[in-house]
Each structure stands twice: as C-alpha cells, then as structure tokens.
N, C-alpha and C. Protein backbone atom coordinates (compact mmCIF):
# COMPACT_ATOMS: atom_id res chain seq x y z
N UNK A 1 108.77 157.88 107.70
CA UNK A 1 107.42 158.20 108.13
C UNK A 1 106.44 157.36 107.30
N UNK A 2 105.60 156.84 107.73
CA UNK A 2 104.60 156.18 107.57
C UNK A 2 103.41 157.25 106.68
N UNK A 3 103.02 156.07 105.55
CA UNK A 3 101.82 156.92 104.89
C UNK A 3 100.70 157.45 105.85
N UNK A 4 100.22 156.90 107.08
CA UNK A 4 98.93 157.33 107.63
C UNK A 4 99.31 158.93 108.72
N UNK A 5 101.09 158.53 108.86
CA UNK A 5 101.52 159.64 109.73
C UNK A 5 101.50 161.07 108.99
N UNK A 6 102.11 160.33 107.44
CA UNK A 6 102.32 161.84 106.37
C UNK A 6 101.03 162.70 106.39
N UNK A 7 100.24 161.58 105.83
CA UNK A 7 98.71 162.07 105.37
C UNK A 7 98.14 163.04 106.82
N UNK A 8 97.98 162.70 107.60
CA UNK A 8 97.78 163.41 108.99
C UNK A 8 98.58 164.96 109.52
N UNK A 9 99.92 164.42 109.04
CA UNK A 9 101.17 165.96 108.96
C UNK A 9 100.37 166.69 107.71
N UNK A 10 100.20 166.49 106.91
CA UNK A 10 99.68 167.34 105.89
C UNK A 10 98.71 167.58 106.13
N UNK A 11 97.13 167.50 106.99
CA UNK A 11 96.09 167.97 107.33
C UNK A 11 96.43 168.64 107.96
N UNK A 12 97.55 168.62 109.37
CA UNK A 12 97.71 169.58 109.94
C UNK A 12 98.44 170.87 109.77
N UNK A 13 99.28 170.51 109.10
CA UNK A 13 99.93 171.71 107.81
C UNK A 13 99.18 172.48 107.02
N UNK A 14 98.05 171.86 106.38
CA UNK A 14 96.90 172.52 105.60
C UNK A 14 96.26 173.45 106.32
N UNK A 15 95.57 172.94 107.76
CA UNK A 15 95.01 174.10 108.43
C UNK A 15 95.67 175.16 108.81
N UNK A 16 97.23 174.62 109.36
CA UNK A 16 98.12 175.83 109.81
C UNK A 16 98.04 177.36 108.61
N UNK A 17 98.23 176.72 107.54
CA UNK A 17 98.69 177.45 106.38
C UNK A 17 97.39 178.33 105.78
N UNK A 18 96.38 177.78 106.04
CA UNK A 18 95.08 177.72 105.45
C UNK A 18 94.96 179.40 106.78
N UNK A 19 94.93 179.05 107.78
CA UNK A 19 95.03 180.39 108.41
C UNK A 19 95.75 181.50 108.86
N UNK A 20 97.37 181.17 108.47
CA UNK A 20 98.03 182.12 108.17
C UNK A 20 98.04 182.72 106.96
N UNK A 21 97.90 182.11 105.80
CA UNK A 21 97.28 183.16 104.56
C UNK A 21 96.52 184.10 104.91
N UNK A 22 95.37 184.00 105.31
CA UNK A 22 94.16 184.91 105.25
C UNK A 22 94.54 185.90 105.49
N UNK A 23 95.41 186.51 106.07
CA UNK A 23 95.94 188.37 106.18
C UNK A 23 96.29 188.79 104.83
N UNK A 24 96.22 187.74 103.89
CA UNK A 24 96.91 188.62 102.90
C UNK A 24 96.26 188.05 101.33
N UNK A 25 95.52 188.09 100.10
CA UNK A 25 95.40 187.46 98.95
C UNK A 25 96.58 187.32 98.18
N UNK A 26 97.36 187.96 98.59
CA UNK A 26 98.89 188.24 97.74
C UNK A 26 99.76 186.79 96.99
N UNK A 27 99.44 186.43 96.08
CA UNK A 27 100.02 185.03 95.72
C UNK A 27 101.59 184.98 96.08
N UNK A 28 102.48 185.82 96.28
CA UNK A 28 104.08 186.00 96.38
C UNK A 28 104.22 185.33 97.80
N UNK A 29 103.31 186.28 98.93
CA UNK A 29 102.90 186.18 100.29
C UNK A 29 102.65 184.92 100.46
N UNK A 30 102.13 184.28 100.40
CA UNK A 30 101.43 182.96 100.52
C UNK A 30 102.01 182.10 100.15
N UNK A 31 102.88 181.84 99.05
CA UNK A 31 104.25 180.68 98.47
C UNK A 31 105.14 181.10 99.44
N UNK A 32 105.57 182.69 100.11
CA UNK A 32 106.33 182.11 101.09
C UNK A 32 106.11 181.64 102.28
N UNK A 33 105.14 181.63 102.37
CA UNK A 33 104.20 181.11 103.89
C UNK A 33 104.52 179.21 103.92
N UNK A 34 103.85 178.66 102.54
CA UNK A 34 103.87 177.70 102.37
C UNK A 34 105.74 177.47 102.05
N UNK A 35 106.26 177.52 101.51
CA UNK A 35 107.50 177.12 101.57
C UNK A 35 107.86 177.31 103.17
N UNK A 36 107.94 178.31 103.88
CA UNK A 36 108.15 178.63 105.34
C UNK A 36 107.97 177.54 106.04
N UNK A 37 106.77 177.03 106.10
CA UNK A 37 106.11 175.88 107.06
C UNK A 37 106.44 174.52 106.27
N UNK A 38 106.38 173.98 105.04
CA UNK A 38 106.66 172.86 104.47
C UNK A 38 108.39 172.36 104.83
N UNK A 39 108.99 173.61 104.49
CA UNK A 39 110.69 173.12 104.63
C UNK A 39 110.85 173.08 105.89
N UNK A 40 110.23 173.57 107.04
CA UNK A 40 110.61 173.25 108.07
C UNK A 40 110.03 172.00 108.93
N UNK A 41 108.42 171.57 108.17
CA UNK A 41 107.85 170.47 109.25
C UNK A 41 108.15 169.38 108.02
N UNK A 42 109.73 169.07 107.15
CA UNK A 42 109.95 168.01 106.78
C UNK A 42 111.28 167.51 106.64
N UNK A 43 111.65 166.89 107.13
CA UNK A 43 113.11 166.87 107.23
C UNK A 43 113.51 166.52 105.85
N UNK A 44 112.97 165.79 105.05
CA UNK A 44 113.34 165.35 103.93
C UNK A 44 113.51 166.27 102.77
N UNK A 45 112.95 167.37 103.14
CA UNK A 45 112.71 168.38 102.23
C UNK A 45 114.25 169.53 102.42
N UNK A 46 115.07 168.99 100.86
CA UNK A 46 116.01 169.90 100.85
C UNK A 46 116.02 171.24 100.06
N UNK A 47 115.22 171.36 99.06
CA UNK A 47 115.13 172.61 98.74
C UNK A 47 113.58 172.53 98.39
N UNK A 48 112.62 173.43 98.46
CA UNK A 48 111.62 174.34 98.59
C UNK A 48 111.08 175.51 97.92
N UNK A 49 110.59 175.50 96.85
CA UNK A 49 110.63 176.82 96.02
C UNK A 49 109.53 176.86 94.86
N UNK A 50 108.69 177.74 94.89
CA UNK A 50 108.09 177.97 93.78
C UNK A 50 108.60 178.35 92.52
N UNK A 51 108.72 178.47 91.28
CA UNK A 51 109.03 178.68 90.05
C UNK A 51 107.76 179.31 89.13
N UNK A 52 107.45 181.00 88.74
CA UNK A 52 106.44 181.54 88.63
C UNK A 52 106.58 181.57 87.12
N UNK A 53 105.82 181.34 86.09
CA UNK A 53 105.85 181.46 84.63
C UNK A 53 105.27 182.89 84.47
N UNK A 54 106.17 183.63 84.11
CA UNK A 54 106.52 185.23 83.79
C UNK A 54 106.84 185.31 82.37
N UNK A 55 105.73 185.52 81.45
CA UNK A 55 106.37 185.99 80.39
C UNK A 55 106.66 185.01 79.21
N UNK A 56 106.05 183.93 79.87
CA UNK A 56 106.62 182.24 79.01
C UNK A 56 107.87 182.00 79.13
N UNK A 57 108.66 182.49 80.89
CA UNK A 57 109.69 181.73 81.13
C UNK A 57 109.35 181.55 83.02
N UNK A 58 110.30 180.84 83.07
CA UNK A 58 110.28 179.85 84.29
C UNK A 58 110.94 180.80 85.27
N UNK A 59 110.55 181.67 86.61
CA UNK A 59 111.56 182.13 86.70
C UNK A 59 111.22 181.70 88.65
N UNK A 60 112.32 181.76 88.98
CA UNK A 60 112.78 181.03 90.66
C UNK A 60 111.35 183.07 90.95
N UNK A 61 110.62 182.04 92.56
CA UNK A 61 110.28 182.60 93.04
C UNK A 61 110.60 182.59 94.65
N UNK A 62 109.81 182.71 95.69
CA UNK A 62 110.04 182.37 96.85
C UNK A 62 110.19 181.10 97.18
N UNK A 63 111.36 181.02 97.59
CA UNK A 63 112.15 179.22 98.08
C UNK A 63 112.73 179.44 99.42
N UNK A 64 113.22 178.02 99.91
CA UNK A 64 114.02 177.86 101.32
C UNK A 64 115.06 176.79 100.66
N UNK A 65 116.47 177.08 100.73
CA UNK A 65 117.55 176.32 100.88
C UNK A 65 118.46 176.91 99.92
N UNK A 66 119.26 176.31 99.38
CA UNK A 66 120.72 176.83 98.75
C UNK A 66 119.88 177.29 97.72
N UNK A 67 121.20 178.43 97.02
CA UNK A 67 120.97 179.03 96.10
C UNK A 67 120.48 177.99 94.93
N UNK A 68 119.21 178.99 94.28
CA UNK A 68 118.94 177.99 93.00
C UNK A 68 118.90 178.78 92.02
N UNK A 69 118.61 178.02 90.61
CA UNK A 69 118.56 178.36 89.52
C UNK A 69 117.85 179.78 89.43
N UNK A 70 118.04 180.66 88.49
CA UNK A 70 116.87 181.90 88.51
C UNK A 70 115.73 181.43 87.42
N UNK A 71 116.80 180.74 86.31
CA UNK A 71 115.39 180.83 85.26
C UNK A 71 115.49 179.55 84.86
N UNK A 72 114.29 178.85 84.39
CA UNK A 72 114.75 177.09 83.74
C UNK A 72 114.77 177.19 82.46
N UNK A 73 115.37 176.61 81.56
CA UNK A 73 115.48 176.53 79.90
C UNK A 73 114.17 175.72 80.03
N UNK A 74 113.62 176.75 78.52
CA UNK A 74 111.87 176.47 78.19
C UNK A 74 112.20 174.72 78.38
N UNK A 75 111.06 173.96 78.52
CA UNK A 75 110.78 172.89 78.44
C UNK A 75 111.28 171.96 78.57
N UNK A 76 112.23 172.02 79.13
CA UNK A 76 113.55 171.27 79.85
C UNK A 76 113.17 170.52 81.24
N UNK A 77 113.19 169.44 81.92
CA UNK A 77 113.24 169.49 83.72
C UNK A 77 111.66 169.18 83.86
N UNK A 78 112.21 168.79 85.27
CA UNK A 78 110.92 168.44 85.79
C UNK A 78 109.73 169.27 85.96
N UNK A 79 110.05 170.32 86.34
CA UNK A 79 109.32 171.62 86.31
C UNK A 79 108.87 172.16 85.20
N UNK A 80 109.54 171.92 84.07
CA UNK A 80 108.49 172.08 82.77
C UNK A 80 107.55 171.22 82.37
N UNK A 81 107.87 169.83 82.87
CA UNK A 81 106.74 168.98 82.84
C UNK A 81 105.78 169.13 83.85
N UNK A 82 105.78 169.50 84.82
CA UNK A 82 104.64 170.04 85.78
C UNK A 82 103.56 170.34 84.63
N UNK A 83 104.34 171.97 84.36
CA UNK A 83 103.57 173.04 83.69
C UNK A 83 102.99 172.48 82.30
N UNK A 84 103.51 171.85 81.45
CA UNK A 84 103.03 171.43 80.20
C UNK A 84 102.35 170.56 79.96
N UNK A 85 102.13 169.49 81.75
CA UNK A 85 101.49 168.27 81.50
C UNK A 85 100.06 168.67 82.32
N UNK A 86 100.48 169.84 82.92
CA UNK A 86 99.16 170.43 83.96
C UNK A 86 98.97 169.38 85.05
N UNK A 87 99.99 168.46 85.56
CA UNK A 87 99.88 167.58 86.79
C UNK A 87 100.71 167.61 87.84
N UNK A 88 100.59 166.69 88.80
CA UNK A 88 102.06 166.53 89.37
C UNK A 88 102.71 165.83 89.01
N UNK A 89 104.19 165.98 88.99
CA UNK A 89 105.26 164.62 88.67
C UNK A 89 106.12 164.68 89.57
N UNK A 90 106.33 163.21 89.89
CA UNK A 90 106.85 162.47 91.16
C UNK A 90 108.00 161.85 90.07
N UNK A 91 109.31 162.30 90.88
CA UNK A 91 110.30 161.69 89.66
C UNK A 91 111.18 160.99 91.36
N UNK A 92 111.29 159.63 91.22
CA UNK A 92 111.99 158.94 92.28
C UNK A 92 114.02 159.02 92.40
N UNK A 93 114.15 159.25 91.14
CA UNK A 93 115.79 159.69 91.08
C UNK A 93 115.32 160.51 89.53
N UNK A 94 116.07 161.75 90.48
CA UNK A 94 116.48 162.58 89.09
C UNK A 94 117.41 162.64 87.91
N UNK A 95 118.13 161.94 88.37
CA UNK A 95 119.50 161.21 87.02
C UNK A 95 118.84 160.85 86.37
N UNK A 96 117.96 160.13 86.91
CA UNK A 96 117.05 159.55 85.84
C UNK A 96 116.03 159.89 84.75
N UNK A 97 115.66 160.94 84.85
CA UNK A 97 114.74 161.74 84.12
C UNK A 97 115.67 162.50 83.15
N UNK A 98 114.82 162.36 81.58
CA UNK A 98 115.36 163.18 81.00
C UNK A 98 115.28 164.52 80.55
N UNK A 99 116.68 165.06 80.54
CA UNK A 99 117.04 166.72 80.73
C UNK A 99 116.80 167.63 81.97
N UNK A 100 116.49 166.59 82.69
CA UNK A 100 116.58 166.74 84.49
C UNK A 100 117.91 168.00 84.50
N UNK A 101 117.35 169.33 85.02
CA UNK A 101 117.85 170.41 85.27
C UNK A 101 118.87 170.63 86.90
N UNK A 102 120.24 170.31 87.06
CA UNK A 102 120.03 169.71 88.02
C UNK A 102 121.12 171.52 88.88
N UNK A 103 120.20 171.84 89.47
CA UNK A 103 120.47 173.41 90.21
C UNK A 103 121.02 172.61 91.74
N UNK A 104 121.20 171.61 92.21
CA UNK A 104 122.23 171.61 92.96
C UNK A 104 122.73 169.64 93.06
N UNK A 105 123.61 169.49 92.67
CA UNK A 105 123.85 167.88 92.81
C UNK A 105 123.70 167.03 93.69
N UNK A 106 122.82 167.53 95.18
CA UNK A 106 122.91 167.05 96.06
C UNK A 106 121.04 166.52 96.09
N UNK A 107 120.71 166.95 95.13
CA UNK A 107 119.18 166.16 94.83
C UNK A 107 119.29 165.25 94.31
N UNK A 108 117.98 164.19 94.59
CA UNK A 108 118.04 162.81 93.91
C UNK A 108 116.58 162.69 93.71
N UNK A 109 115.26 163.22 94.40
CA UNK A 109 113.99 162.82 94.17
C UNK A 109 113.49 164.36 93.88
N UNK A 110 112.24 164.19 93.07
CA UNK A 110 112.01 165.63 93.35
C UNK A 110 110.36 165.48 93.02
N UNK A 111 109.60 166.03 93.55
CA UNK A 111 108.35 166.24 93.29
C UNK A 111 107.86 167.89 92.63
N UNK A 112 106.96 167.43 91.50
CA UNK A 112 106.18 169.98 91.32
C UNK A 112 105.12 169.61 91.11
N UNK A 113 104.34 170.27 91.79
CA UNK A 113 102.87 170.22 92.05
C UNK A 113 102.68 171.88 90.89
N UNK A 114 101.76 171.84 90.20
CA UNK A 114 101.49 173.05 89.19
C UNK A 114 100.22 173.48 90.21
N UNK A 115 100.78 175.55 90.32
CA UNK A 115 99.98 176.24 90.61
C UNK A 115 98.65 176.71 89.48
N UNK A 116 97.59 176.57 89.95
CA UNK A 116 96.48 177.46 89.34
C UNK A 116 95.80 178.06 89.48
N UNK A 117 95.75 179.65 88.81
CA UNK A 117 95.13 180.68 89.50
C UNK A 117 93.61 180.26 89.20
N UNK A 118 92.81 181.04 89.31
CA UNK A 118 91.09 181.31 89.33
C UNK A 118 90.81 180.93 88.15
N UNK A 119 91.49 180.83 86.90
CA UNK A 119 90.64 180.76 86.27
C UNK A 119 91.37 179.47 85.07
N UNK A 120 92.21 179.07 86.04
CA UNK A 120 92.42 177.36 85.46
C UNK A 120 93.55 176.95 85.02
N UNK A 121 93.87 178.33 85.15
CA UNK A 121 95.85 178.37 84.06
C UNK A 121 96.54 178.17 85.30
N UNK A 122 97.72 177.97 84.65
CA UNK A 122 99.12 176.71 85.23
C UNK A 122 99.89 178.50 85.44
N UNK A 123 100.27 179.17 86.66
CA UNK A 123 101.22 179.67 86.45
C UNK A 123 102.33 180.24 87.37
N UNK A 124 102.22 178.28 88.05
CA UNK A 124 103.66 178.69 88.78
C UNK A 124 103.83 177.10 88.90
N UNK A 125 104.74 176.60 89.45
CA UNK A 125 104.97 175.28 89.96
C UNK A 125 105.45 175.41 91.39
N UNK A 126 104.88 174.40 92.47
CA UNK A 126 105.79 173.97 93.95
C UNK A 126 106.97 173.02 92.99
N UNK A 127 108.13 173.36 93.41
CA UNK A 127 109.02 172.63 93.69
C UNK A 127 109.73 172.20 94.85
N UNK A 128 109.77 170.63 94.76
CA UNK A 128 110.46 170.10 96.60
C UNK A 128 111.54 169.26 95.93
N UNK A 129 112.51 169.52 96.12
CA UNK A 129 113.60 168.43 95.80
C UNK A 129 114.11 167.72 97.62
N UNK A 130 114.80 166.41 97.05
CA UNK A 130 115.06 165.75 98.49
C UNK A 130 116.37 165.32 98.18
N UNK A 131 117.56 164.98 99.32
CA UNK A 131 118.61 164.54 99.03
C UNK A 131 118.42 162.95 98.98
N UNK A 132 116.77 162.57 99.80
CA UNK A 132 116.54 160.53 99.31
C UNK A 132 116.11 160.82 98.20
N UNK A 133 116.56 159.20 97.81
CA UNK A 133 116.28 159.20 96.33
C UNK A 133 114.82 158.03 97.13
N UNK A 134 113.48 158.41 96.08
CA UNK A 134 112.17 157.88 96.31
C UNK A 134 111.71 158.24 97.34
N UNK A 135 112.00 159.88 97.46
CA UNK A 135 111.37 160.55 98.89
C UNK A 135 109.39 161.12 98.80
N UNK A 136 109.34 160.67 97.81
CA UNK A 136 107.64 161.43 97.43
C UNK A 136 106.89 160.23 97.24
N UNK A 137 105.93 160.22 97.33
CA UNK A 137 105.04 159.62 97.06
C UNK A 137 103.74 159.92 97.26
N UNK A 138 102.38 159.51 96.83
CA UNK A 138 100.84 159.90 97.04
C UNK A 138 100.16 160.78 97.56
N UNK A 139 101.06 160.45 98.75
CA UNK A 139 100.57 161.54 100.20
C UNK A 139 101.13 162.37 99.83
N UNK A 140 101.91 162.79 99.79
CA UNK A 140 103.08 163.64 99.29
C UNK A 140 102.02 164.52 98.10
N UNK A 141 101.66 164.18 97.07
CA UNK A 141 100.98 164.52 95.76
C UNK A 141 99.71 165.03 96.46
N UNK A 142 98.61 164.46 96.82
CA UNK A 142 97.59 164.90 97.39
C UNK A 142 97.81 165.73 98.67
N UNK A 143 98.63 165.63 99.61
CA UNK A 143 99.01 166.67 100.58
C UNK A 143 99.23 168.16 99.80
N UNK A 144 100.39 168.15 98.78
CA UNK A 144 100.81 169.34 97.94
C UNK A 144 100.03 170.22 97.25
N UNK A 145 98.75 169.23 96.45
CA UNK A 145 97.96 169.40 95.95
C UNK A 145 97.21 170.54 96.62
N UNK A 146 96.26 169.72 97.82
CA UNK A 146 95.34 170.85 98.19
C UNK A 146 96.03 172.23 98.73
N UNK A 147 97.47 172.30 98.96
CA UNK A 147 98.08 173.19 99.84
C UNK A 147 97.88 174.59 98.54
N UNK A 148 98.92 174.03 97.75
CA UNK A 148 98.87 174.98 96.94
C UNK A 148 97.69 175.32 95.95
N UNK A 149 96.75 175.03 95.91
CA UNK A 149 95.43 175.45 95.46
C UNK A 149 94.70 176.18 96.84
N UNK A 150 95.43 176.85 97.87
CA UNK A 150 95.14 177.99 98.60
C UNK A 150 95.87 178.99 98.25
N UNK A 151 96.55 178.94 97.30
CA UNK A 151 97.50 180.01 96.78
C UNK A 151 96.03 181.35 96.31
N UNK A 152 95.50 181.17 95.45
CA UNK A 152 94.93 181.37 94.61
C UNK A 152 93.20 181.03 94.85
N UNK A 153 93.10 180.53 96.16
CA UNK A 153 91.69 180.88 97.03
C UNK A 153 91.00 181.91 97.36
C-alpha cells in the first residue's frame, strides 16, 4: 500500500473509531474498539494489543491475535521504550533491537505508539507487531498517533 492510500485508510479509520467510542468514556472499551477495527482493516497487522502500566509494570491489555505475553520485564523491549522515551518507536526488524521481548517468533517489525491520559502521563502503549519485516512507517506513526489520543478524549 502506498503512503497516500495508508494516510487516507487511517482518516477513515479515525472517523469510524472516533464515533464508535462515544457510547462509552471507558479507556478498556475503547482500546478494544481500536484494536477491533485496526487488526481487521490491515492485513499486515499480526498482533494488536495495548499494554496498560499498572502499578509500574507492563501488563497485556485488550489485543487481537495469538496469545501474548501478560507482563513485560521493567524496561526491557520495545514497549518499554515507548513508555520511557514518551514517543513512538518504529523498530523495522525486531532481532534487531536490543532486548527485543519477543512474545511470538513470527514478528519481525513492530511499531508502540504511548497512550496519554488528560493530564500528560504515559499509561499504556498501542502495540502492532507485523510478520514484514519494515512494515511501519510515518503514516503508520501519525495515523496511530491521533487514534489513540481518543482513548482518553
């Protein structure tokens, strides 16, 4: 898929999502809404899952695909760098990254967009892993971006 096609799938994903939330403020509700609609309008997208920081640990929240990890070792993985760097990180092969947490071997790219509630704190991550390796990119980051900052709208 083409960057101008992605960018366009993700506006229209945004609105979809943007008005099926509204029945509910419930942050649990709403990650599964967004996982719901993301894993299904992407083929590339093999696993799907938020990861909620409970307590000052990492723990699996609402996802779509094989069983995953429940909890991540503190500061380990891509997903702790989400949270500690307060950005997104676009990792193009995960072998590659170090202490890359790897909850099923059949990933190779993985993108986490860090959730933030109202008042600025980091406390969940999107996680999308892909079985291509260099499946994320820009669109990808800014699509994710605005999605999940309706979490917490």
């Amino acid at each position: 898929m083409n960057e101008k096609s992605k960018v366009k799938r993700y506006e229209r994903i945004y609105e979809q999502i943007k008005q099926l939330i509204e029945a509910t403020d419930n942050p649990v509700s709403r990650m599964a809404t967004i996982n719901a609609i993301l894993h299904h309008k992407f083929n590339n997208y093999y696993w799907t899952g938020f990861y909620e920081l409970i307590k000052g640990d990492l723990i699996v929240s609402a996802y779509q695909g094989p069983v995953a990890c429940l909890k991540l070792k503190k500061d380990t993985g891509v997903c702790w760098a989400g949270i500690n760097q307060k950005e997104t990180v676009i990792v193009p092969n995960v072998h590659d990254f170090p202490g890359h947490i790897a909850c099923s071997s059949a990933s190779n790219s993985e993108i986490v967009v860090p959730v933030f509630n109202k008042q600025k704190e980091v406390v969940a991550v999107l996680d999308v892993d892909s079985k291509d390796f260099d499946s994320f990119d820009e669109a990808d980051k800014t699509g994710l971006e605005k999605i999940v900052a309706l979490i917490y709208s």
